[in-house]
C-alpha atoms as a PDB file:
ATOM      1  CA  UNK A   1     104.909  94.650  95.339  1.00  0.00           C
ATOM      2  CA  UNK A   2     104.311  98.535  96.160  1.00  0.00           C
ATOM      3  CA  UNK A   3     107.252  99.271  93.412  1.00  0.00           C
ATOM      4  CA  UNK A   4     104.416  96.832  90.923  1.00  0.00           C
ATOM      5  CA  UNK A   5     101.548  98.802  92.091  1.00  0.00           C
ATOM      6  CA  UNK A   6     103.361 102.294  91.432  1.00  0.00           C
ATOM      7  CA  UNK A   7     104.738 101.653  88.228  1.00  0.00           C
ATOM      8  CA  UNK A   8     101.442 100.185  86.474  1.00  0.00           C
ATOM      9  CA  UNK A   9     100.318 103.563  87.411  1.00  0.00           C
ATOM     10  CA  UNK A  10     103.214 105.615  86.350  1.00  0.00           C
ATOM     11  CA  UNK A  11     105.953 103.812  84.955  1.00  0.00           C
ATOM     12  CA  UNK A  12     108.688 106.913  85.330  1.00  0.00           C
ATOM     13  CA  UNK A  13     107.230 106.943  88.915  1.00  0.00           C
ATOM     14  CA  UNK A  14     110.577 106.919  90.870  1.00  0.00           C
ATOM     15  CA  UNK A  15     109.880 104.509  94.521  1.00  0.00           C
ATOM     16  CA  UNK A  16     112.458 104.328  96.784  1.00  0.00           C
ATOM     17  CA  UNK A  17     111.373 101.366  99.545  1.00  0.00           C
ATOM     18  CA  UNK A  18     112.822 100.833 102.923  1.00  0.00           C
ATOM     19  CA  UNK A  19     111.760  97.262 104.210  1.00  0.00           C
ATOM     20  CA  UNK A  20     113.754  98.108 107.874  1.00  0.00           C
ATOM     21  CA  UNK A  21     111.755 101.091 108.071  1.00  0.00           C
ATOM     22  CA  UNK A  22     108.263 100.126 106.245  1.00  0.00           C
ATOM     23  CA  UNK A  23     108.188 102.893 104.513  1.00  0.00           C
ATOM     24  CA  UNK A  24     108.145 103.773 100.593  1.00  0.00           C
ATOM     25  CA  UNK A  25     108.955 107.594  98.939  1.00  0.00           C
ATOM     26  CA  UNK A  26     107.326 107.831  95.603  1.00  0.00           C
ATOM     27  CA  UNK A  27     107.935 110.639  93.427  1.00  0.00           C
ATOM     28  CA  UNK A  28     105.894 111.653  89.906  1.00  0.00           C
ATOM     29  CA  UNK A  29     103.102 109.092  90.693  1.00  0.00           C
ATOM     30  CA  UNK A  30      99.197 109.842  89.729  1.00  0.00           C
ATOM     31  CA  UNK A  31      97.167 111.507  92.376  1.00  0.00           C
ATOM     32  CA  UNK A  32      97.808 110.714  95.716  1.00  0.00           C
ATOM     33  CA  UNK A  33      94.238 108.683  95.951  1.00  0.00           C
ATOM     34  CA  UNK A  34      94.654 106.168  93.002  1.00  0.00           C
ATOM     35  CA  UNK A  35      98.692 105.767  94.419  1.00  0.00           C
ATOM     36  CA  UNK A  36      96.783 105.003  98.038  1.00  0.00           C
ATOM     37  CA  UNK A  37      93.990 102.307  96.355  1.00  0.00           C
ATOM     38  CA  UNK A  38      96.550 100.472  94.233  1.00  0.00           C
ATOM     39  CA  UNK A  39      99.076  99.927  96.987  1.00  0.00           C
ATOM     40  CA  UNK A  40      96.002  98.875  99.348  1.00  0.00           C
ATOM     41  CA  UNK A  41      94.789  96.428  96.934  1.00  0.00           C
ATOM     42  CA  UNK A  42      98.096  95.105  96.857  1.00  0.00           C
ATOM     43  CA  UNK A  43      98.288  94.850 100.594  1.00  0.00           C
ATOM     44  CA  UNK A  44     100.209  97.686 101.479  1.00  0.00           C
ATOM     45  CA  UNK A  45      98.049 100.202 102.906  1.00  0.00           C
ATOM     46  CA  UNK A  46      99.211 104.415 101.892  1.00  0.00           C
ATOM     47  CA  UNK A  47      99.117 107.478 103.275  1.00  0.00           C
ATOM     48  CA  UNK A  48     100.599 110.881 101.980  1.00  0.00           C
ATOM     49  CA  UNK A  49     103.878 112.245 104.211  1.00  0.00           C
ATOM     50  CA  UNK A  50     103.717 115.836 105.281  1.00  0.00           C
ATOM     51  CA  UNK A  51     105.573 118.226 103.760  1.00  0.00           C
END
């Protein structure tokens, strides 16, 4: 689902998604904010990693 949301953004987005760890690295997505809403509207709440 998070891979879904990314990609209808950015479809060269490259998402790497750990289920063990809950986490998911995105890479050449839109802005941070529209990545955030799209993965919260499909249930999987975002935040952006520090550097």
């Amino acid at each position: 689902m998070v891979t879904r949301a990314v990609r209808a953004l950015d479809p060269q987005a490259r998402v790497d998604v750990s289920l063990k760890d809950r986490l998911a690295q995105v890479e050449r997505a839109e802005a941070p904010a529209a990545l955030a809403h799209a993965t919260a509207a499909a249930g999987y709440p975002a935040s952006e990693a520090a550097d």
